[in-house]
N, C-alpha and C. Protein backbone atom coordinates (compact mmCIF):
# COMPACT_ATOMS: atom_id res chain seq x y z
N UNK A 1 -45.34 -41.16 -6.40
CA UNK A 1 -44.38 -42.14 -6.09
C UNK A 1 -43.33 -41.55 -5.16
N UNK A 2 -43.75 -41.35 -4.00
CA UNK A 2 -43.04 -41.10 -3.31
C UNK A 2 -41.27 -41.63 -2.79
N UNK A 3 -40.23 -41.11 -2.26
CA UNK A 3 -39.29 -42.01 -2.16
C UNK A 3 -38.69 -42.96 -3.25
N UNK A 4 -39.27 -42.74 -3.93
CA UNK A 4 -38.55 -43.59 -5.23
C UNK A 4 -37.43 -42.86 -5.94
N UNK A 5 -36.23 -43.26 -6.03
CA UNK A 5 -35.14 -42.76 -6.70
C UNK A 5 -34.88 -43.25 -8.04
N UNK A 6 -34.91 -42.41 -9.09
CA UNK A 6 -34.66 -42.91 -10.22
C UNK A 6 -33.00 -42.77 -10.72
N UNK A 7 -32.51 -44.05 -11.72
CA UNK A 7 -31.00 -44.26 -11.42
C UNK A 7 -30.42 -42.83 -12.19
N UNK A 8 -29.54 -42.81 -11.99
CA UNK A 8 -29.01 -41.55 -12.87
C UNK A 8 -28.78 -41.52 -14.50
N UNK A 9 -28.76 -40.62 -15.22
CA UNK A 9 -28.84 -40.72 -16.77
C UNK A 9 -27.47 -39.75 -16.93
N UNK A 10 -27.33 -39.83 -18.38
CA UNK A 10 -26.14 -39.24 -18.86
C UNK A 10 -25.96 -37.81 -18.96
N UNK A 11 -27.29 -37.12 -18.48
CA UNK A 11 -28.06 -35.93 -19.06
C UNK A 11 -27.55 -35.43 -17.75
N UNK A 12 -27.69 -36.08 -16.71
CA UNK A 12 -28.31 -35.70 -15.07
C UNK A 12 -26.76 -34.99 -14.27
N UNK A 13 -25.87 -36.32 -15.73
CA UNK A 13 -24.07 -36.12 -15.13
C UNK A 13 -23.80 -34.97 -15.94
N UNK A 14 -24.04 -34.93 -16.65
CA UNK A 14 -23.94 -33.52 -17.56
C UNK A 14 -24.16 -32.09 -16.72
N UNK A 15 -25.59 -31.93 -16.52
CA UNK A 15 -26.18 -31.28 -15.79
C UNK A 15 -25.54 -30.93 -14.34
N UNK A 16 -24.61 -31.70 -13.76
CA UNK A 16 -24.10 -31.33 -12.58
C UNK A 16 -22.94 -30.98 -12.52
N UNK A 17 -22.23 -31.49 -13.73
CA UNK A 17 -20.53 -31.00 -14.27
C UNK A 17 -21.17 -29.44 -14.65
N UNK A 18 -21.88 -29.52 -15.15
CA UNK A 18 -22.13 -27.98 -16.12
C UNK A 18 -22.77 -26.84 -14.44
N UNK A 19 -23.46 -27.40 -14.00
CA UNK A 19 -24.08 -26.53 -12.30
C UNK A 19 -22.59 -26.26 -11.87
N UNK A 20 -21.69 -27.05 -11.30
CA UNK A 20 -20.56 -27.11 -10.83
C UNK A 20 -19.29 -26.08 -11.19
N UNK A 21 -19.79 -26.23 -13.06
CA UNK A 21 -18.52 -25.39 -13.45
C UNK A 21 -19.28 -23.71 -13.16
N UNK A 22 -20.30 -23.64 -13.14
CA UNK A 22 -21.00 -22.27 -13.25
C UNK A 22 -20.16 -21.51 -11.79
N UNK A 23 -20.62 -22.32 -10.35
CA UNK A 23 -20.29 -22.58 -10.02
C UNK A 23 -19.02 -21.67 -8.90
N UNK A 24 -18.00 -22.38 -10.12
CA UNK A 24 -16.86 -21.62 -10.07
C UNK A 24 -16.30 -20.80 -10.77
N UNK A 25 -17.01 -20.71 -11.96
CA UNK A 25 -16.79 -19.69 -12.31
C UNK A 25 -17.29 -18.18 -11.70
N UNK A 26 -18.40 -18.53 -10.70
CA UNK A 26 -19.14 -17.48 -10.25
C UNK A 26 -18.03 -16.81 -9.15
N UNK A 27 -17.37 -17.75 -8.60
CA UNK A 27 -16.88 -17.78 -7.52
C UNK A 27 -15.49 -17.35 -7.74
N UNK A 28 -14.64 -17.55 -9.01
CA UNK A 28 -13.66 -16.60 -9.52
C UNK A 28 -13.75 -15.50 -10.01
N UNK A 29 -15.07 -15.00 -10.30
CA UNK A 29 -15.43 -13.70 -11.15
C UNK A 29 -15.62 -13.01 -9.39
N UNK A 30 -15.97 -13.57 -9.00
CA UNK A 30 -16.35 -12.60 -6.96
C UNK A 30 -14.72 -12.22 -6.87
N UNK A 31 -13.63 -13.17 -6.72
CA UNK A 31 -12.44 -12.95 -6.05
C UNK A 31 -11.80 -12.19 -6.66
N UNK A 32 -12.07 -11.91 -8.39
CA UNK A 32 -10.90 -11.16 -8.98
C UNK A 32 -11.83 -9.86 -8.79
N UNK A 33 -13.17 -9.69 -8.34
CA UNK A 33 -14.03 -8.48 -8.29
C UNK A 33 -13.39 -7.76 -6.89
N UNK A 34 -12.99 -8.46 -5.89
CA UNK A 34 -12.66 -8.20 -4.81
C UNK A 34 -11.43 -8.02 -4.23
N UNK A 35 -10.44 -8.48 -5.77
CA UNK A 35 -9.03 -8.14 -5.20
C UNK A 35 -9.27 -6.13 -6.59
N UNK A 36 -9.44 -6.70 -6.96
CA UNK A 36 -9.70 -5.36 -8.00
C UNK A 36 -10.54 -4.34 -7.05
N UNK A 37 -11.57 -4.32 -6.44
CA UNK A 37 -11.91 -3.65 -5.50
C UNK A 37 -11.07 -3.27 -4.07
N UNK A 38 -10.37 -3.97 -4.37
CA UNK A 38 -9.17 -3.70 -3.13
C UNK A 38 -7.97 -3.17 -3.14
N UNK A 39 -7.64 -3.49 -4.41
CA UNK A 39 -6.32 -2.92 -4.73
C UNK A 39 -6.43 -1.10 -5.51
N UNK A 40 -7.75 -0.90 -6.24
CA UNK A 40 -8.56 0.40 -6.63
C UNK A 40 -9.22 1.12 -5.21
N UNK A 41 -9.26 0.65 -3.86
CA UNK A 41 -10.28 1.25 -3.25
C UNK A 41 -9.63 1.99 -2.29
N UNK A 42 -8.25 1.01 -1.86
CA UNK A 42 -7.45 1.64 -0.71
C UNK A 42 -6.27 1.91 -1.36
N UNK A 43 -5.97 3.40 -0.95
CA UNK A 43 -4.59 4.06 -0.99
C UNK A 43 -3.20 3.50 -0.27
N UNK A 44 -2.09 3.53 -0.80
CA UNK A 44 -0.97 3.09 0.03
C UNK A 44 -0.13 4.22 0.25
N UNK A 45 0.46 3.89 1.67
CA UNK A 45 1.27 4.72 2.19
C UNK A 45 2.48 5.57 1.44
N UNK A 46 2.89 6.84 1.40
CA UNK A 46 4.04 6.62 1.25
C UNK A 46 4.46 6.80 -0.44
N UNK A 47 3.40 6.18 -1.14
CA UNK A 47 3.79 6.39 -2.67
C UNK A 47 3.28 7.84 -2.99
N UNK A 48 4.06 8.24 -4.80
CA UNK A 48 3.72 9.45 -5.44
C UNK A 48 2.45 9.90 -5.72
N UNK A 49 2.21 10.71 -5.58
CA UNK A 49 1.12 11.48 -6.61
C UNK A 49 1.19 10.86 -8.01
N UNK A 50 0.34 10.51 -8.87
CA UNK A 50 0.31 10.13 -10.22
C UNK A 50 0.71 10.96 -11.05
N UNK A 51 1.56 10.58 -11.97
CA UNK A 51 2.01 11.42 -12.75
C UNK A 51 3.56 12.36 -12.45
N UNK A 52 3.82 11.73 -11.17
CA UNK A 52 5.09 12.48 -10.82
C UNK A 52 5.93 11.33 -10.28
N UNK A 53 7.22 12.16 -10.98
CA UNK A 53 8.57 10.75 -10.64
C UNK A 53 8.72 11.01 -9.47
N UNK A 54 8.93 12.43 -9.09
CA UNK A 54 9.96 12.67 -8.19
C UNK A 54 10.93 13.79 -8.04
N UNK A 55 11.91 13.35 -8.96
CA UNK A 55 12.98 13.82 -9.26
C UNK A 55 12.83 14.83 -10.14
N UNK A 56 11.99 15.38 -11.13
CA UNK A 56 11.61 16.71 -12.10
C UNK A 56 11.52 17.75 -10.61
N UNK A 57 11.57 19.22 -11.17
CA UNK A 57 11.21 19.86 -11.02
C UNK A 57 10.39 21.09 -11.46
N UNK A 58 9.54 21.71 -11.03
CA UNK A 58 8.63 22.53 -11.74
C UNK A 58 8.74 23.79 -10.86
N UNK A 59 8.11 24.83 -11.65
CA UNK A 59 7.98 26.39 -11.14
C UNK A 59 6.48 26.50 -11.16
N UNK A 60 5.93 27.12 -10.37
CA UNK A 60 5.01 27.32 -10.08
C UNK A 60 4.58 28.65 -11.47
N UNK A 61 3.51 28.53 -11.96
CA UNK A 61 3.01 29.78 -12.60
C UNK A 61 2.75 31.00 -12.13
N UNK A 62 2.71 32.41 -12.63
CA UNK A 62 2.48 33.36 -11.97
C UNK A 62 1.50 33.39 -11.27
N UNK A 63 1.57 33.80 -10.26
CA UNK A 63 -0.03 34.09 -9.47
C UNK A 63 -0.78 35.30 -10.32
N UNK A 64 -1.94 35.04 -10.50
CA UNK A 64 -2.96 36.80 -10.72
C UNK A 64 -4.22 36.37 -9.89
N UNK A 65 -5.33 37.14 -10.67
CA UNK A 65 -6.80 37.24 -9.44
C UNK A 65 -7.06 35.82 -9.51
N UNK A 66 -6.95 34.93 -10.56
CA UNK A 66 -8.05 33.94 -10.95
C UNK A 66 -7.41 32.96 -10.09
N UNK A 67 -6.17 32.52 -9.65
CA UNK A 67 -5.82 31.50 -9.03
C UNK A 67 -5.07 32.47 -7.18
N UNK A 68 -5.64 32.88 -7.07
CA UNK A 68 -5.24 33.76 -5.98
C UNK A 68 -6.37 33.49 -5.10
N UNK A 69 -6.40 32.63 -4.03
CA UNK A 69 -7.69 32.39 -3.04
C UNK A 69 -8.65 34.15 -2.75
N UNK A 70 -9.52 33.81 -2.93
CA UNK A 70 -10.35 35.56 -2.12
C UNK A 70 -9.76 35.88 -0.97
N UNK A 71 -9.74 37.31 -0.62
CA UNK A 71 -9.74 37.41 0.63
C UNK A 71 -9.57 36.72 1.93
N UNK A 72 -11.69 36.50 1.92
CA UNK A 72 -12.14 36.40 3.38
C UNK A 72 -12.22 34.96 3.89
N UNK A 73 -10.92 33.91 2.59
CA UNK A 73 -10.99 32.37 2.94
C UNK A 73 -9.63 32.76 3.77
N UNK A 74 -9.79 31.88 4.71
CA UNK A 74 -8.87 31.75 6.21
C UNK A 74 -7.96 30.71 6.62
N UNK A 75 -7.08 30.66 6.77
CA UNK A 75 -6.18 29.07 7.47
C UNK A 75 -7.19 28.37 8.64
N UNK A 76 -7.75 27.44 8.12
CA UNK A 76 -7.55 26.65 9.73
C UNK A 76 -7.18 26.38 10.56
N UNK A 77 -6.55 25.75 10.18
CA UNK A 77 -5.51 24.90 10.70
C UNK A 77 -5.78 23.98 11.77
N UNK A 78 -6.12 24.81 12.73
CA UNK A 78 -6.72 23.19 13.81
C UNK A 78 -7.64 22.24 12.80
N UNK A 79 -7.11 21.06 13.00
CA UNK A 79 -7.72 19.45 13.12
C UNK A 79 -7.63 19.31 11.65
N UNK A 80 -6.51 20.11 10.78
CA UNK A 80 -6.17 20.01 9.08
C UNK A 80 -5.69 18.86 9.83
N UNK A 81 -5.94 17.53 8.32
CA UNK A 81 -4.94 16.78 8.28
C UNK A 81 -3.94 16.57 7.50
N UNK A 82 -3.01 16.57 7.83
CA UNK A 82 -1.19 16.41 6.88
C UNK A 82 -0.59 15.73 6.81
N UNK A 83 -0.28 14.77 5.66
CA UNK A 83 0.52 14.07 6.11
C UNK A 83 1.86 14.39 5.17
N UNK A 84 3.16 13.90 5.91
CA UNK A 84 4.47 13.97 5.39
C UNK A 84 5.14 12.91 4.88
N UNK A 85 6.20 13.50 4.41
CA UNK A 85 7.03 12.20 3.48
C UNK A 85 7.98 12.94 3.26
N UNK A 86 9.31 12.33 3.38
CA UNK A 86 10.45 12.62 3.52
C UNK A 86 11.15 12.45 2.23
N UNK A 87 11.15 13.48 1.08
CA UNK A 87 11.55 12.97 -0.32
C UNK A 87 13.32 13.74 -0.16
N UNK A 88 13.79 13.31 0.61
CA UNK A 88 15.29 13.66 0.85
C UNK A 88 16.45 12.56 1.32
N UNK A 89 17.25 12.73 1.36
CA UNK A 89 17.88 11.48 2.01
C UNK A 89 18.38 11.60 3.04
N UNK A 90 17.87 12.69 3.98
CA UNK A 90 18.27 13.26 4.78
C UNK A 90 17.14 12.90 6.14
N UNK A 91 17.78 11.40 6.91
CA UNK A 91 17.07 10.86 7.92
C UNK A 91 16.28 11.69 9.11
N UNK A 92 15.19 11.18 9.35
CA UNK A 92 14.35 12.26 10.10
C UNK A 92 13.64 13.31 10.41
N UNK A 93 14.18 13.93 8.69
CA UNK A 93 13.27 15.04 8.42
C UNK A 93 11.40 15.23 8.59
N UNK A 94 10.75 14.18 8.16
CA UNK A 94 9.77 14.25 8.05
C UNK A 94 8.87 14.00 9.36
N UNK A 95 9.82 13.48 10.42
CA UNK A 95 9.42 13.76 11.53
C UNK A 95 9.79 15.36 12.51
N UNK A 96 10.54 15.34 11.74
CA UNK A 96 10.60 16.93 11.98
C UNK A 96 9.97 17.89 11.43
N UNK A 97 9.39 17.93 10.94
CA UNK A 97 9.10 19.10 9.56
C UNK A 97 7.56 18.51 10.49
N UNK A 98 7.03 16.95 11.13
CA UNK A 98 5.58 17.17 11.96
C UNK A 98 5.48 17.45 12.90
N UNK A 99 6.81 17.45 13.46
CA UNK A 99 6.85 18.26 15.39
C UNK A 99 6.65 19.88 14.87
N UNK A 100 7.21 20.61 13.72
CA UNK A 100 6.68 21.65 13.57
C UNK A 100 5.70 22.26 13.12
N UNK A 101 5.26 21.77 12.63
CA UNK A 101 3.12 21.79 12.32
C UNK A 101 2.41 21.06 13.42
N UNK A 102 2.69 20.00 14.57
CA UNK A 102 1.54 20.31 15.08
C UNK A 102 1.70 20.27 16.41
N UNK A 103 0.64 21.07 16.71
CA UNK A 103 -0.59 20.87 16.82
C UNK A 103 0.00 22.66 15.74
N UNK A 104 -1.06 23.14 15.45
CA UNK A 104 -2.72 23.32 15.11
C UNK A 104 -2.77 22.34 14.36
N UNK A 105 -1.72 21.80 13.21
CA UNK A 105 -2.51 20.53 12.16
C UNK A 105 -2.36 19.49 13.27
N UNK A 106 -3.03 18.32 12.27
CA UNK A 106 -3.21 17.12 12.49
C UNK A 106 -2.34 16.12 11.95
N UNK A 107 -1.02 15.58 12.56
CA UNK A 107 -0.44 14.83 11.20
C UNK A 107 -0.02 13.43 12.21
N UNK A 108 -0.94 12.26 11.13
CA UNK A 108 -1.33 10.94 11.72
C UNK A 108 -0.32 10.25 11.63
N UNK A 109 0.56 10.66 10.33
CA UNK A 109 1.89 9.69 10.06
C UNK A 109 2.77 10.76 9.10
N UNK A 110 3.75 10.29 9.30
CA UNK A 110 4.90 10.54 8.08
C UNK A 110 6.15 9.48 8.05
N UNK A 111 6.09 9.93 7.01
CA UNK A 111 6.77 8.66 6.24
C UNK A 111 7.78 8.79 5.23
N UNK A 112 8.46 8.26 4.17
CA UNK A 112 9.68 8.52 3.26
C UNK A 112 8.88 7.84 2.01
N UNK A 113 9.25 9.33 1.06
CA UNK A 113 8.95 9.38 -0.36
C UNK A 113 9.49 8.26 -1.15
N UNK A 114 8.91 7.96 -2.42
CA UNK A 114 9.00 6.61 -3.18
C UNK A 114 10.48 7.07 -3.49
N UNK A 115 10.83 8.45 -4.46
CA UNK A 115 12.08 8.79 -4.80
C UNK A 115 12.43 10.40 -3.92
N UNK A 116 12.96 11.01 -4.41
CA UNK A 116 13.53 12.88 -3.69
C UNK A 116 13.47 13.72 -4.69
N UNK A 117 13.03 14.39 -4.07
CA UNK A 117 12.56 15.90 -4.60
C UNK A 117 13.69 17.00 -4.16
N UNK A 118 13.61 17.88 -5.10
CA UNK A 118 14.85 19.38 -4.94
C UNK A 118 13.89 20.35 -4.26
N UNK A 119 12.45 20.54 -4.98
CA UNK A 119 11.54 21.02 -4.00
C UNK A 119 10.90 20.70 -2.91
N UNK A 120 10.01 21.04 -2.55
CA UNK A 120 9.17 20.45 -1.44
C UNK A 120 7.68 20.94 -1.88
N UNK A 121 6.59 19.59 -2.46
CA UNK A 121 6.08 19.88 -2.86
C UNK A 121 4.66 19.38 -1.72
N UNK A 122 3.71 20.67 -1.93
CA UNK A 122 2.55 20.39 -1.20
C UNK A 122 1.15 20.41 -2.36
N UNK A 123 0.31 19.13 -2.04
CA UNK A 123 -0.64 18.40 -2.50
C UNK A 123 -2.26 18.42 -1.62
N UNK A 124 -2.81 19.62 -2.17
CA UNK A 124 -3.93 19.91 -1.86
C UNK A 124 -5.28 18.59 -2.04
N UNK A 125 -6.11 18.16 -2.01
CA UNK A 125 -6.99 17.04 -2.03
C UNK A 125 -8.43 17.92 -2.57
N UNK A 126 -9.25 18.28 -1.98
CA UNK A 126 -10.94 19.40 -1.99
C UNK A 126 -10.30 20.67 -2.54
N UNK A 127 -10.86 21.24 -3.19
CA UNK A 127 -11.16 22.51 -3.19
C UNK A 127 -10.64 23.33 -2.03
N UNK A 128 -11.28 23.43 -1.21
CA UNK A 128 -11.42 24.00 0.19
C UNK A 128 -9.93 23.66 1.08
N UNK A 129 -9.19 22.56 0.71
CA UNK A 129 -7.88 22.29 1.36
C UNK A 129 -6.87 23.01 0.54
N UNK A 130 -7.29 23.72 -0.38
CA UNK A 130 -5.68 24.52 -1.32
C UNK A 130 -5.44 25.08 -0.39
N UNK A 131 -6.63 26.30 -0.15
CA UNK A 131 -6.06 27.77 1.38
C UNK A 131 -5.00 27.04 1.75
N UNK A 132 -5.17 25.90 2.67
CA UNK A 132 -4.66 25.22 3.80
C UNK A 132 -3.00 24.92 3.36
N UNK A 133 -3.30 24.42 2.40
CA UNK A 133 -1.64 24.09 1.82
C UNK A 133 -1.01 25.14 1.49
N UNK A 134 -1.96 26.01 1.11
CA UNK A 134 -0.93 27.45 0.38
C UNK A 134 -0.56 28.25 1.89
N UNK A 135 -1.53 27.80 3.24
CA UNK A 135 -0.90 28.45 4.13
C UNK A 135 0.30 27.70 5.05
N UNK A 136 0.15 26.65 4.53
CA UNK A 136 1.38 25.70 5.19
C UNK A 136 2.73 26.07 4.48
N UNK A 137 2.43 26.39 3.08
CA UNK A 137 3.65 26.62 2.36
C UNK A 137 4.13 28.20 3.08
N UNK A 138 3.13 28.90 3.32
CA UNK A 138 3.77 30.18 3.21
C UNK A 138 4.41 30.17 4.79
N UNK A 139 3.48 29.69 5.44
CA UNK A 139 4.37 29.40 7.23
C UNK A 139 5.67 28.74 7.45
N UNK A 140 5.53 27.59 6.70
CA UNK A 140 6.48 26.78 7.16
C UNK A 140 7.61 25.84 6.08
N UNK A 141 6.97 26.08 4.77
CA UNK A 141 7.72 25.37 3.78
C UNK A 141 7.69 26.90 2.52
N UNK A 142 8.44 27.90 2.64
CA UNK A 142 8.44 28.92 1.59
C UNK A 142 9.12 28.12 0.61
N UNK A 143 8.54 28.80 -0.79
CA UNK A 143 9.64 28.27 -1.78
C UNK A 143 8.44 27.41 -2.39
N UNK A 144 7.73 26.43 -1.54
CA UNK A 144 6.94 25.04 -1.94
C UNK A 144 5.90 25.37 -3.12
N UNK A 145 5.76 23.95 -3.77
CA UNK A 145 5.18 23.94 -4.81
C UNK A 145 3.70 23.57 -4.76
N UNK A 146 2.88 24.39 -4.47
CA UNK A 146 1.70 23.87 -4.48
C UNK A 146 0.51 23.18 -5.39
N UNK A 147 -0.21 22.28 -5.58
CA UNK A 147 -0.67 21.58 -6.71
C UNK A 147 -1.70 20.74 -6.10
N UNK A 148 -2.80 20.64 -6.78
CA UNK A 148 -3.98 19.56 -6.40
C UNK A 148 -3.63 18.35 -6.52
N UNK A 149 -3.80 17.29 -5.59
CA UNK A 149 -3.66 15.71 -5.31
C UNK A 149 -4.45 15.30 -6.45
N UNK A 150 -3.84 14.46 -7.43
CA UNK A 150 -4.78 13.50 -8.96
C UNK A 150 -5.34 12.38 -7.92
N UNK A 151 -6.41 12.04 -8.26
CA UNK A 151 -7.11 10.75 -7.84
C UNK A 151 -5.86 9.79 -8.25
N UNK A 152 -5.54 8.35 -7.17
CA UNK A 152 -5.36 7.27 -7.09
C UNK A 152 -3.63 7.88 -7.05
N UNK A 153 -3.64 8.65 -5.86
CA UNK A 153 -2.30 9.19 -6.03
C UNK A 153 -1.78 8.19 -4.83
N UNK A 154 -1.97 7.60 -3.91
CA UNK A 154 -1.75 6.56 -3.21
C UNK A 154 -1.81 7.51 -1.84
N UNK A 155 -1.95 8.53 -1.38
CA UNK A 155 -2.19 9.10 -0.12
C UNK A 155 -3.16 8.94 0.32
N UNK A 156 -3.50 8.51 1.63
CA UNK A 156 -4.16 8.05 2.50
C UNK A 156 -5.70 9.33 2.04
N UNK A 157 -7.08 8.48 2.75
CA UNK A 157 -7.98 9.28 1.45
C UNK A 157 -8.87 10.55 2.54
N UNK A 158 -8.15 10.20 4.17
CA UNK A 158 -8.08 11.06 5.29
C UNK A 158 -7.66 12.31 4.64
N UNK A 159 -6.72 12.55 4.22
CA UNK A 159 -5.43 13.57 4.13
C UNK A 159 -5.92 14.80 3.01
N UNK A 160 -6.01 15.77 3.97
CA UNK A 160 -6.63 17.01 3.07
C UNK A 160 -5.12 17.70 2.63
N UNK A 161 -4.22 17.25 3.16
CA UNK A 161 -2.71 17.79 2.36
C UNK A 161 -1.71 17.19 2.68
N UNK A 162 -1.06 16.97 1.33
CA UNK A 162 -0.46 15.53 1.73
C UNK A 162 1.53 16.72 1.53
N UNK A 163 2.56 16.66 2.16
CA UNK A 163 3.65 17.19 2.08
C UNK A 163 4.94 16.35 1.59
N UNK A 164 5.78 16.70 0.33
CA UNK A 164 6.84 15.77 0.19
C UNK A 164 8.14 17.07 0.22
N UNK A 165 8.48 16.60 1.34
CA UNK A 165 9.65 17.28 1.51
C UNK A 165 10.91 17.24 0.43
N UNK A 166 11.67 18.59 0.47
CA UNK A 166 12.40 18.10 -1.21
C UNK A 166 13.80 18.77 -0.42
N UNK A 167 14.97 18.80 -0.84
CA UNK A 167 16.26 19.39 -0.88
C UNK A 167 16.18 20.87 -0.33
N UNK A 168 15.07 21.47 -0.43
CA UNK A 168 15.16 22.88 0.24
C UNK A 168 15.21 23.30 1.17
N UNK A 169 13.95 22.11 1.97
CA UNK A 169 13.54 21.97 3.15
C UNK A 169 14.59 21.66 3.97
N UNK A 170 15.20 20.64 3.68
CA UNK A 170 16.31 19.72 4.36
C UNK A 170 17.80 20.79 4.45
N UNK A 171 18.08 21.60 3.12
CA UNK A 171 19.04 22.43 3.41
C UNK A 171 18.59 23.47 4.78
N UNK A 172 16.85 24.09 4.66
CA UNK A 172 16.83 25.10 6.16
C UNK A 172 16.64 24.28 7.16
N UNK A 173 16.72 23.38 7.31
CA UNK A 173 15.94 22.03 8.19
C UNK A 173 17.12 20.97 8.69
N UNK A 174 18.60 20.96 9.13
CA UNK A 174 19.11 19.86 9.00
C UNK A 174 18.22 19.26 10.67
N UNK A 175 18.10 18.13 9.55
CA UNK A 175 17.52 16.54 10.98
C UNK A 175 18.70 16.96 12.65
């Protein structure tokens, strides 16, 4: 029976309220998948490391063999990337503190810390990027606190060392 339309039943309205709601529900479970994937996937500028206010300060532990890089690991430095942040209140620093690293580093942006730091703390990312920070500290930021970047620390996911300038810097450093 070709072409023949049969009238609609109560079952049929059912059946298309219930397709409909699926539906959207499919279609709200995608958007909250995709703002959650978005807001977990990309880093924002400019914010802390997790787990740090700011404003604390810490001492670094003694150095011995076990946390002491080997030898025959080397600074790069050309095409490191760095980025800065100005945890002082002291305008312009962090563009200063990148006219003096580069070139050999690489530094794409800098920017001003969520709160200020008394230190100036540097945030390693790999394995292989501590050297790099521990040689940035010893060149150009003495004193600095060196420490591995925690996942979902909001630094850009480029950045093999991320720098927050603190009160120390800014006292040898005026802008």
């Amino acid at each position: 029976m070709r072409g023949r339309h049969e009238p609609p039943t109560r079952w049929s309205f059912y059946a298309s309220v219930a397709g409909s709601a699926m539906k959207l529900v499919i279609v709200a479970l995608a958007l909250v998948a995709g703002v959650v994937l978005l807001t977990q996937g990309f880093d924002t500028v400019g914010s802390l490391p997790r787990g740090s206010t700011g404003t604390e300060t810490t001492t670094s532990p003694p150095t011995d063999a076990t946390t002491t890089p080997p030898p025959e690991e080397t600074c790069e430095r050309t095409g490191v990337v760095v980025y800065i942040y100005n945890g002082t209140n002291v305008t312009g620093l962090a563009a200063l503190a990148g006219e003096l690293i580069s070139p050999p580093y690489v530094v794409p942006e800098v920017g001003n810390a969520a709160s200020t730091f008394e230190t100036t703390r540097l945030y390693w990312r790999a394995a292989a990027d501590r050297v790099e920070a521990e040689c940035l500290r010893d060149e150009f930021f003495p004193g600095g606190d060196v420490q591995q970047l925690e996942r979902g620390s909001g630094v850009p996911r480029d950045a093999q060392v991320a720098v927050y300038l603190g009160s120390d810097f800014a006292a040898d450093n005026p802008a």
